[in-house]
PDB file of N, CA and C in Angstrom:
ATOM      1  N   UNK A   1       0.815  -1.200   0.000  1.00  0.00           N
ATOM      2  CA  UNK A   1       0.000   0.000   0.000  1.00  0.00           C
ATOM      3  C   UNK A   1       0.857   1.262   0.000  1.00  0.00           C
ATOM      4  N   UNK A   2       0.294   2.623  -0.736  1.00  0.00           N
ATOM      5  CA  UNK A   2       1.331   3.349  -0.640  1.00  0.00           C
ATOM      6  C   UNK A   2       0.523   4.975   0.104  1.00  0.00           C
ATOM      7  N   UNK A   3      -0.443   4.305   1.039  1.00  0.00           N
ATOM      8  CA  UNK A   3      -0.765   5.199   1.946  1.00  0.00           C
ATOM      9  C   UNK A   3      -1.643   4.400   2.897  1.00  0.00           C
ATOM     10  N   UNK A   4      -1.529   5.243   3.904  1.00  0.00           N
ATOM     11  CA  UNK A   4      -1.836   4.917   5.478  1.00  0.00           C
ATOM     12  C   UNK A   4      -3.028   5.081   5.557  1.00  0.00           C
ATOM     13  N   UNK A   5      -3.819   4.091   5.411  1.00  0.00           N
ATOM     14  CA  UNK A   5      -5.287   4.076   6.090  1.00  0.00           C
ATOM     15  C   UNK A   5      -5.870   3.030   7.013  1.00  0.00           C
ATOM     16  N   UNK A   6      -6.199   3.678   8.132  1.00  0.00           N
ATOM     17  CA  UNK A   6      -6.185   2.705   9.457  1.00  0.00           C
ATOM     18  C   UNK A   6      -7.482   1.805   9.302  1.00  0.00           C
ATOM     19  N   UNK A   7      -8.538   2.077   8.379  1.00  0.00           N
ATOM     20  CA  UNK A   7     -10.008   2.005   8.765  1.00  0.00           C
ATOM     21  C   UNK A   7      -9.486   0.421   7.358  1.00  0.00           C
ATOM     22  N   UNK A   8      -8.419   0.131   7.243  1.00  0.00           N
ATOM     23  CA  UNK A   8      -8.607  -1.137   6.383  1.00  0.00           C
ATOM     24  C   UNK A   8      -8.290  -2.663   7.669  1.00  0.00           C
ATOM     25  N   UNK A   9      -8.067  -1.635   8.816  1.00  0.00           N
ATOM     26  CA  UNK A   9      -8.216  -3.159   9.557  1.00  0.00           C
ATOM     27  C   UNK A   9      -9.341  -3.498  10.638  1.00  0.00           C
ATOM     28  N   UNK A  10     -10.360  -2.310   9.990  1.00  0.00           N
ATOM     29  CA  UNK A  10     -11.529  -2.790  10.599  1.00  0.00           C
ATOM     30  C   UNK A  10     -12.543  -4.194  10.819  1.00  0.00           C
ATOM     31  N   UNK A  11     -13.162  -4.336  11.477  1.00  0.00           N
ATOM     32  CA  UNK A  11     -13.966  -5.324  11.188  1.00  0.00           C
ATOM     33  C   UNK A  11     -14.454  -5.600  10.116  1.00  0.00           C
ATOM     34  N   UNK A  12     -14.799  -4.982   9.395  1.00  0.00           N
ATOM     35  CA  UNK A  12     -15.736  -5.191   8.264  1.00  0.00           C
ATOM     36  C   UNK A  12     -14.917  -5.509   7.111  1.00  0.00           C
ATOM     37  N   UNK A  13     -13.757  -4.627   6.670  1.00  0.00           N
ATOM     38  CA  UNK A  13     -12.896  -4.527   6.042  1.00  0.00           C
ATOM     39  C   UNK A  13     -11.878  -5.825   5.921  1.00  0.00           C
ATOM     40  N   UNK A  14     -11.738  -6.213   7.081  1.00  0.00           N
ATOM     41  CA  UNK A  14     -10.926  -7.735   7.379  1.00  0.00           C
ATOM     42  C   UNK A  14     -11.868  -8.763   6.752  1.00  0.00           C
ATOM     43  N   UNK A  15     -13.019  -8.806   6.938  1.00  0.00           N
ATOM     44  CA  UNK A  15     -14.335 -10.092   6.433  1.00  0.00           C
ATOM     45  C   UNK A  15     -14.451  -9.575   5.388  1.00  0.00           C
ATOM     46  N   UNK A  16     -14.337  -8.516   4.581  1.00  0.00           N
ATOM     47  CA  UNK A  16     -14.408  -8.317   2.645  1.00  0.00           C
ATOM     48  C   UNK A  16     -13.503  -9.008   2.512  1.00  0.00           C
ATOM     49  N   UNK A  17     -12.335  -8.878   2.950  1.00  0.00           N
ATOM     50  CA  UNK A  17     -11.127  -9.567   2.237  1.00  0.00           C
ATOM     51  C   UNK A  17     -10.927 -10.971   2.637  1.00  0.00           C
ATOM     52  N   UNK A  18     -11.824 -11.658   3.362  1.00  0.00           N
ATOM     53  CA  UNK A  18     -12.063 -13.314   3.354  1.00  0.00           C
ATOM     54  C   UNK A  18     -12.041 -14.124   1.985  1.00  0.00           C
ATOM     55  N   UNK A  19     -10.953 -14.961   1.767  1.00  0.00           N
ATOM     56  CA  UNK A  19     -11.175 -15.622   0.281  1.00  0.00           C
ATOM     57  C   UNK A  19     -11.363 -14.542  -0.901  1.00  0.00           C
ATOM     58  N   UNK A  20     -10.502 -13.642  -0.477  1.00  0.00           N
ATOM     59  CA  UNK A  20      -9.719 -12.549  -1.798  1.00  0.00           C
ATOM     60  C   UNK A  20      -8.186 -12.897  -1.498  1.00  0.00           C
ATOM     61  N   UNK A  21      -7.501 -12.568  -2.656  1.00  0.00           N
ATOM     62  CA  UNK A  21      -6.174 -12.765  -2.422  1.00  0.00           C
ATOM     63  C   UNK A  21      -5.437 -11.037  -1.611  1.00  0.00           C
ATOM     64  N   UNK A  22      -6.066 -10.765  -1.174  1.00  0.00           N
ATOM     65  CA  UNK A  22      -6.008  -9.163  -0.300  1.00  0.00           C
ATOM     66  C   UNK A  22      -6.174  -9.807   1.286  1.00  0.00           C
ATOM     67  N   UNK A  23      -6.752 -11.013   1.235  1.00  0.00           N
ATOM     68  CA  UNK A  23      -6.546 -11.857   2.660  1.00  0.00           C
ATOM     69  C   UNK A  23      -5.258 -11.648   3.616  1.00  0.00           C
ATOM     70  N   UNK A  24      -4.260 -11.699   2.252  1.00  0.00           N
ATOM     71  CA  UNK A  24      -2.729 -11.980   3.137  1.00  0.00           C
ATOM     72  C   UNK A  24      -2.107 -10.788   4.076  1.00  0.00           C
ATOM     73  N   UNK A  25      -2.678  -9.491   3.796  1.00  0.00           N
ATOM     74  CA  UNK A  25      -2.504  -8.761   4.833  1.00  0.00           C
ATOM     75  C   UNK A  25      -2.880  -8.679   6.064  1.00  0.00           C
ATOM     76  N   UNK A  26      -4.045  -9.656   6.521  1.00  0.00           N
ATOM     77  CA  UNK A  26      -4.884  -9.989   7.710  1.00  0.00           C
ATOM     78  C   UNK A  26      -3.613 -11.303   8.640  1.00  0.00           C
ATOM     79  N   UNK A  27      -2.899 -11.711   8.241  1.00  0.00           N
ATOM     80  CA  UNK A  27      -1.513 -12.724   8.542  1.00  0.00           C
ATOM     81  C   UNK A  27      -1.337 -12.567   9.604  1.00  0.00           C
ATOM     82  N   UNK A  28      -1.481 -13.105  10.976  1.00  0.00           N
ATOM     83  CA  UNK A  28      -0.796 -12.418  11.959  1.00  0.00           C
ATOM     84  C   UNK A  28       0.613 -12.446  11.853  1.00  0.00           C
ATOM     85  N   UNK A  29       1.514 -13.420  11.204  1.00  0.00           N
ATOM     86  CA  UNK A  29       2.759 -13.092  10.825  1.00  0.00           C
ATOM     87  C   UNK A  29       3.496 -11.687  10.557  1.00  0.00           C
ATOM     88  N   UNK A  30       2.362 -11.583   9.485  1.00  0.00           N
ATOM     89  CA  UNK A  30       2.585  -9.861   9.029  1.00  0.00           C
ATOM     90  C   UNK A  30       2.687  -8.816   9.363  1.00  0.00           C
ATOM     91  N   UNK A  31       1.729  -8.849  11.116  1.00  0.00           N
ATOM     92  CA  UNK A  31       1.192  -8.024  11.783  1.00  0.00           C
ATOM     93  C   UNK A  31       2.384  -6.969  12.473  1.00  0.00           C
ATOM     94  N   UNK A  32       3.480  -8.329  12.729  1.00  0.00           N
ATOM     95  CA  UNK A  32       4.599  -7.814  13.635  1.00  0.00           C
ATOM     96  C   UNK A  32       6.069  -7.298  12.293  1.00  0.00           C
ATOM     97  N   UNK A  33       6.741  -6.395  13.257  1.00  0.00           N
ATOM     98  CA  UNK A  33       7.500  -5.487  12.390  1.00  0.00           C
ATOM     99  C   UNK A  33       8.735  -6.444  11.983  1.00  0.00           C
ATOM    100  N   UNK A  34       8.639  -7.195  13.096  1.00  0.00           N
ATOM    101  CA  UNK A  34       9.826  -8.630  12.876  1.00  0.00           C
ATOM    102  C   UNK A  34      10.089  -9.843  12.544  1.00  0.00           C
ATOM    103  N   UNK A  35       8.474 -10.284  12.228  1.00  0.00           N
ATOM    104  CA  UNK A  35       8.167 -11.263  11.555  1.00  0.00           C
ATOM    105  C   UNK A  35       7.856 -12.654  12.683  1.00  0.00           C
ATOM    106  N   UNK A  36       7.803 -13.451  12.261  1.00  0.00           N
ATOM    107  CA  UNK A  36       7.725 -14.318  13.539  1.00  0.00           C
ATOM    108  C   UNK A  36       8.062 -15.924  13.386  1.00  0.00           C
ATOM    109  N   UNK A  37       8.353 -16.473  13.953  1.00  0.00           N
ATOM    110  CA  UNK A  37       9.047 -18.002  14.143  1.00  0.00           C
ATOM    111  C   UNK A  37       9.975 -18.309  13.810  1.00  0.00           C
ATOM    112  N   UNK A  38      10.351 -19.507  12.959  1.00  0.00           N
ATOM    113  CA  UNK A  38      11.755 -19.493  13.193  1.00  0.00           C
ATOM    114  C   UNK A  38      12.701 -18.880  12.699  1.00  0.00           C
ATOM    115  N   UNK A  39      12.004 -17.789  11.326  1.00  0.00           N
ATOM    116  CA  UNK A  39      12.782 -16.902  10.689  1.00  0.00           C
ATOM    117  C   UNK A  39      12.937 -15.312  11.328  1.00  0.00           C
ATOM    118  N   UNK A  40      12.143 -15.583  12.192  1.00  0.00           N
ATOM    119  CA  UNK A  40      12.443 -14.060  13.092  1.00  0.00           C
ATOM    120  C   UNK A  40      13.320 -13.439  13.132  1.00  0.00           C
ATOM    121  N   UNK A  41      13.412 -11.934  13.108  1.00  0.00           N
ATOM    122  CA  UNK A  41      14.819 -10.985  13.139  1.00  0.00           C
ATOM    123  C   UNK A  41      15.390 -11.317  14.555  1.00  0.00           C
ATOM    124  N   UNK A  42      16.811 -11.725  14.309  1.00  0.00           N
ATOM    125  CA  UNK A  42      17.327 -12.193  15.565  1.00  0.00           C
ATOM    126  C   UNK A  42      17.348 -10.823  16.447  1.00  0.00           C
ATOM    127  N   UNK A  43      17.592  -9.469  15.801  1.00  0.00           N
ATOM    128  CA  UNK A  43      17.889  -8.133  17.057  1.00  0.00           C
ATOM    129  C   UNK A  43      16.185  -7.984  17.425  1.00  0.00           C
ATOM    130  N   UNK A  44      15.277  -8.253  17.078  1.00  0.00           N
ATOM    131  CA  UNK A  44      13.911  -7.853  17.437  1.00  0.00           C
ATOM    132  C   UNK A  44      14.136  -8.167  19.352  1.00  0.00           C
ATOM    133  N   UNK A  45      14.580  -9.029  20.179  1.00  0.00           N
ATOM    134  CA  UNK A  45      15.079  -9.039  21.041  1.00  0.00           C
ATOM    135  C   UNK A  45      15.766  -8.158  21.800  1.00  0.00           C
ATOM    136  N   UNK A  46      16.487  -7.524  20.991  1.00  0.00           N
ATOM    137  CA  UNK A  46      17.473  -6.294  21.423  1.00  0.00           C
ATOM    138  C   UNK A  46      16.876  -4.954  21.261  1.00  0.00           C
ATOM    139  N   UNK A  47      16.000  -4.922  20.167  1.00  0.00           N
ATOM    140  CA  UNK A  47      15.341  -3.925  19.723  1.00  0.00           C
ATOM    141  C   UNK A  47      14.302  -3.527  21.148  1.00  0.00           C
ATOM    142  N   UNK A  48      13.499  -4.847  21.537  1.00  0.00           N
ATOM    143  CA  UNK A  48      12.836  -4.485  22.762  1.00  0.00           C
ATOM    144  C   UNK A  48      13.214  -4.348  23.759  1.00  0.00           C
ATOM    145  N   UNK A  49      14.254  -4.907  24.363  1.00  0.00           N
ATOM    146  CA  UNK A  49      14.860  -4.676  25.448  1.00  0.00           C
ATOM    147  C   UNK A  49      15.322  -3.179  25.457  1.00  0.00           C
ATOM    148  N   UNK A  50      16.054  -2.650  24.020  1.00  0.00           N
ATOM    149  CA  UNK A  50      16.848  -1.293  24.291  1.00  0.00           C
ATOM    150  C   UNK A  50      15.820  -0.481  24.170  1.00  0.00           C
ATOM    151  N   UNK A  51      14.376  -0.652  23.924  1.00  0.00           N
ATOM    152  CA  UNK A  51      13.278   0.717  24.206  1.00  0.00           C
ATOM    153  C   UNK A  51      12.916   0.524  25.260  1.00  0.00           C
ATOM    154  N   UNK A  52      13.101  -0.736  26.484  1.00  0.00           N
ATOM    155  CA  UNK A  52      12.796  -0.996  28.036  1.00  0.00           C
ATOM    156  C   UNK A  52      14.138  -0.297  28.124  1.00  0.00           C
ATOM    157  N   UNK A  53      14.630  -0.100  27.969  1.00  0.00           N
ATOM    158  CA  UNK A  53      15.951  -0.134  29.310  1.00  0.00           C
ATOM    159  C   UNK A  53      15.759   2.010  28.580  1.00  0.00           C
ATOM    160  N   UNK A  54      15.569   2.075  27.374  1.00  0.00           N
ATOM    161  CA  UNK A  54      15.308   3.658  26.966  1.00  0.00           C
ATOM    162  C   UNK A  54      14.176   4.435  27.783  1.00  0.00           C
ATOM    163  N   UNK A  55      12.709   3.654  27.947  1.00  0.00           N
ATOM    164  CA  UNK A  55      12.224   4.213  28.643  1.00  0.00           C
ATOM    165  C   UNK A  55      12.401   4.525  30.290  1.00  0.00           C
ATOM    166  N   UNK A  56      12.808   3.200  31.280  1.00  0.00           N
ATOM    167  CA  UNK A  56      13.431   3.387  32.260  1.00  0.00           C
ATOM    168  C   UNK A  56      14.358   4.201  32.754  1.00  0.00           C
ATOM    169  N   UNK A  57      15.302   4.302  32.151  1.00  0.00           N
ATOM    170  CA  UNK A  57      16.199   5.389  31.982  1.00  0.00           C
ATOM    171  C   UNK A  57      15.379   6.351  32.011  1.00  0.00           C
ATOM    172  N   UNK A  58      14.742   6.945  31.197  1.00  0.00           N
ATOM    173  CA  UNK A  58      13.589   8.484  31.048  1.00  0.00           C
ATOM    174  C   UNK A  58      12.883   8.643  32.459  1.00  0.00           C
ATOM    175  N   UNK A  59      12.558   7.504  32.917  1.00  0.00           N
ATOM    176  CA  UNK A  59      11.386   8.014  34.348  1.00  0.00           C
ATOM    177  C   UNK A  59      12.569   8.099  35.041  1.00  0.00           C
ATOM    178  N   UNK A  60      13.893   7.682  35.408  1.00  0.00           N
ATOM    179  CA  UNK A  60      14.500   7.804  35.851  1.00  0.00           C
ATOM    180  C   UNK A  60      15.179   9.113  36.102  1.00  0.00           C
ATOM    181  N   UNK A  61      15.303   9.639  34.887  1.00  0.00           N
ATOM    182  CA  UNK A  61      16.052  11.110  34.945  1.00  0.00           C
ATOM    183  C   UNK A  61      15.013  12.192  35.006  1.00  0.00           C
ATOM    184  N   UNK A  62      13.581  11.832  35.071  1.00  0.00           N
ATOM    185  CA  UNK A  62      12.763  13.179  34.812  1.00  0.00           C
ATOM    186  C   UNK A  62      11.877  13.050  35.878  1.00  0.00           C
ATOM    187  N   UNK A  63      11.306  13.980  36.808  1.00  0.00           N
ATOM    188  CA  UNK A  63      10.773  14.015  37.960  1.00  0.00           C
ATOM    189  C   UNK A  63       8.912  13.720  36.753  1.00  0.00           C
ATOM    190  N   UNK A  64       8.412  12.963  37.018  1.00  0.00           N
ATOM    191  CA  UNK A  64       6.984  12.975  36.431  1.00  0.00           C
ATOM    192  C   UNK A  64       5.576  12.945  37.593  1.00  0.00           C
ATOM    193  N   UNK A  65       5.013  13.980  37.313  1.00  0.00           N
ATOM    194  CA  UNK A  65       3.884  13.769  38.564  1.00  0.00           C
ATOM    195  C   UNK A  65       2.747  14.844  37.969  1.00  0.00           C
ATOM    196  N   UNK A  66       1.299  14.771  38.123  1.00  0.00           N
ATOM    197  CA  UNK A  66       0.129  15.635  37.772  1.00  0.00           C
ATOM    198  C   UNK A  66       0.660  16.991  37.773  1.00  0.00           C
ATOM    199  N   UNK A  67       0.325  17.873  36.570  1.00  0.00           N
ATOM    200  CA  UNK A  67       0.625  19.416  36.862  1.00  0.00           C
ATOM    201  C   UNK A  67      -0.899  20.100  37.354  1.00  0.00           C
ATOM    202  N   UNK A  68      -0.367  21.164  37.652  1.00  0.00           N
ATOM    203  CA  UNK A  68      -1.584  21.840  38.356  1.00  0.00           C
ATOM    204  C   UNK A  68      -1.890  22.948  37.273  1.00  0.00           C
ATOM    205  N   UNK A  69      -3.262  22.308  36.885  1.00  0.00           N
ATOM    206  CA  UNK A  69      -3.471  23.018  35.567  1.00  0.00           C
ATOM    207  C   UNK A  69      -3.754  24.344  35.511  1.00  0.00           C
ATOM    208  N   UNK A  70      -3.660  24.953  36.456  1.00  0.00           N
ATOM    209  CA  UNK A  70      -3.836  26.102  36.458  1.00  0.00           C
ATOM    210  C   UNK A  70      -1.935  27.309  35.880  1.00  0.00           C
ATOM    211  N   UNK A  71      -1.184  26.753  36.651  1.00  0.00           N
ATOM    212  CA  UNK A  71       0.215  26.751  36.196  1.00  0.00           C
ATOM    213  C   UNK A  71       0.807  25.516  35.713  1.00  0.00           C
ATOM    214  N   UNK A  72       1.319  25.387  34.309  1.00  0.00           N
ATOM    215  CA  UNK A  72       2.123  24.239  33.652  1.00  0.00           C
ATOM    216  C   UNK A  72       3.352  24.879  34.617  1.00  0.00           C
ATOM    217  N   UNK A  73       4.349  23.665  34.613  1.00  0.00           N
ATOM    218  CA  UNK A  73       5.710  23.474  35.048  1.00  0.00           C
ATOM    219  C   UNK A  73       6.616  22.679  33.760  1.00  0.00           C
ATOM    220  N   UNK A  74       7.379  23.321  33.692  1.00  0.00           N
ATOM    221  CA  UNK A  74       8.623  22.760  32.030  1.00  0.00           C
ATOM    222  C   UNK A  74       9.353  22.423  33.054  1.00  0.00           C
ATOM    223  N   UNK A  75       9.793  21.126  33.189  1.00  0.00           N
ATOM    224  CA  UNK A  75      11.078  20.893  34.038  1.00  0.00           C
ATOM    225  C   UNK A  75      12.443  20.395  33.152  1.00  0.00           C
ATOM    226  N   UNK A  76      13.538  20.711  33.768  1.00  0.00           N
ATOM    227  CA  UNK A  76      14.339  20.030  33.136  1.00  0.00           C
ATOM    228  C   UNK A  76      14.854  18.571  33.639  1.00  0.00           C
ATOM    229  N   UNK A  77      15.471  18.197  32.917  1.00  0.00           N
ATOM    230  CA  UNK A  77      16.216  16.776  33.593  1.00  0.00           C
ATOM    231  C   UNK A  77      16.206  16.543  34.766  1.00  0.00           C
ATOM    232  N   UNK A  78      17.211  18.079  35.594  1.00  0.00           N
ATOM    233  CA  UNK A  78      17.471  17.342  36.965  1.00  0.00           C
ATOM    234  C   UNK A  78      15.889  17.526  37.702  1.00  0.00           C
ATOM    235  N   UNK A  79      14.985  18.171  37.853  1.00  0.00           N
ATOM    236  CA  UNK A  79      13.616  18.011  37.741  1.00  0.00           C
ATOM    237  C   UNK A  79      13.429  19.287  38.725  1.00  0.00           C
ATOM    238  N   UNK A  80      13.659  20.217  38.204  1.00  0.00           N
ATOM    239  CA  UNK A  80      13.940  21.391  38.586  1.00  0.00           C
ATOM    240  C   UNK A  80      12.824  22.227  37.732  1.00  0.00           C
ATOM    241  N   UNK A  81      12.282  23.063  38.184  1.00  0.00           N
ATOM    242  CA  UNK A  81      11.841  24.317  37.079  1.00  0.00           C
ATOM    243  C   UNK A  81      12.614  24.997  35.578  1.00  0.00           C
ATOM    244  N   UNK A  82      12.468  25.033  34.215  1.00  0.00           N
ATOM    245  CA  UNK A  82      13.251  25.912  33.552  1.00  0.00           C
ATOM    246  C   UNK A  82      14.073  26.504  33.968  1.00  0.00           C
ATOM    247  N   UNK A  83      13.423  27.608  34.372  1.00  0.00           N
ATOM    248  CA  UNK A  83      14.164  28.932  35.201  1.00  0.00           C
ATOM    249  C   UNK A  83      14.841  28.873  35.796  1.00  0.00           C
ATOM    250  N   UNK A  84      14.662  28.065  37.260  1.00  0.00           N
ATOM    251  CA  UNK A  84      15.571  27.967  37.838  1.00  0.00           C
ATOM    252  C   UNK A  84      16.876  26.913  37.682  1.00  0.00           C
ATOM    253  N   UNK A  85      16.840  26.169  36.708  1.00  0.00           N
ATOM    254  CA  UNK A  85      17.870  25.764  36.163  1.00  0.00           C
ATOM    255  C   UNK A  85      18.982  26.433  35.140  1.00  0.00           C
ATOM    256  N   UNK A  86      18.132  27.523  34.850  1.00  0.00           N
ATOM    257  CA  UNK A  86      19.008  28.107  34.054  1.00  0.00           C
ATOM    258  C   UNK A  86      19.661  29.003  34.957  1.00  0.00           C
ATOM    259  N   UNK A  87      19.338  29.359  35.888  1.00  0.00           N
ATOM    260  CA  UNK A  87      19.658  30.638  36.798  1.00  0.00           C
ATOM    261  C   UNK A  87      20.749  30.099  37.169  1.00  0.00           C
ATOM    262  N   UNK A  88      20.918  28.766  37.442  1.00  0.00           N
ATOM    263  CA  UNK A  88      21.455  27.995  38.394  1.00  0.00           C
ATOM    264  C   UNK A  88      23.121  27.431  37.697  1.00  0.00           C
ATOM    265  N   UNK A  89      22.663  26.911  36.350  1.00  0.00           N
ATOM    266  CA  UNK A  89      23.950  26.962  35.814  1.00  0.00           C
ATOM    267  C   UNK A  89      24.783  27.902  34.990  1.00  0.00           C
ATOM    268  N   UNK A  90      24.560  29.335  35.433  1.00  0.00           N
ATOM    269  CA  UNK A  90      24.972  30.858  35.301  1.00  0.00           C
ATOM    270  C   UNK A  90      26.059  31.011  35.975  1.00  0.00           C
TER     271      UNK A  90
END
């Protein structure tokens, strides 16, 4: 396909293409970016682990908690205010 349309893996859309040769995109094989069994991309392994260990890292370095919607807060890394981070390494 050479554009993105989400509404082809609808319900309805999946049962038109029953016993059409347009079936083979319904594959759960297909589904995944890495394919699956015994020909599987051997880094698909590594690939997931290094977006676990990427996101961990992130909650790790960034203070995350409800803002008070009345004032947003931009924090930086060390989980400080903007401002006062900038003030700070002046």
């Amino acid at each position: 396909p050479e554009e993105f349309r989400p509404e082809r893996w609808l319900r309805d859309a999946v049962e038109a293409r029953k016993g059409t040769p347009g079936e083979i995109v319904d594959h759960p094989f297909l589904a995944s970016p890495f394919s699956q069994g015994a020909r599987k991309c051997p880094g698909s392994r590594v690939a997931s682990n290094e977006i676990k260990a990427m996101l961990s890292q992130l909650v790790l370095d960034w203070k995350i908690f409800a803002r008070n919607r009345d004032k947003p807060h931009f924090l930086s890394p060390a989980g400080r205010p903007r401002s006062e981070a900038a003030k700070s390494s002046v």
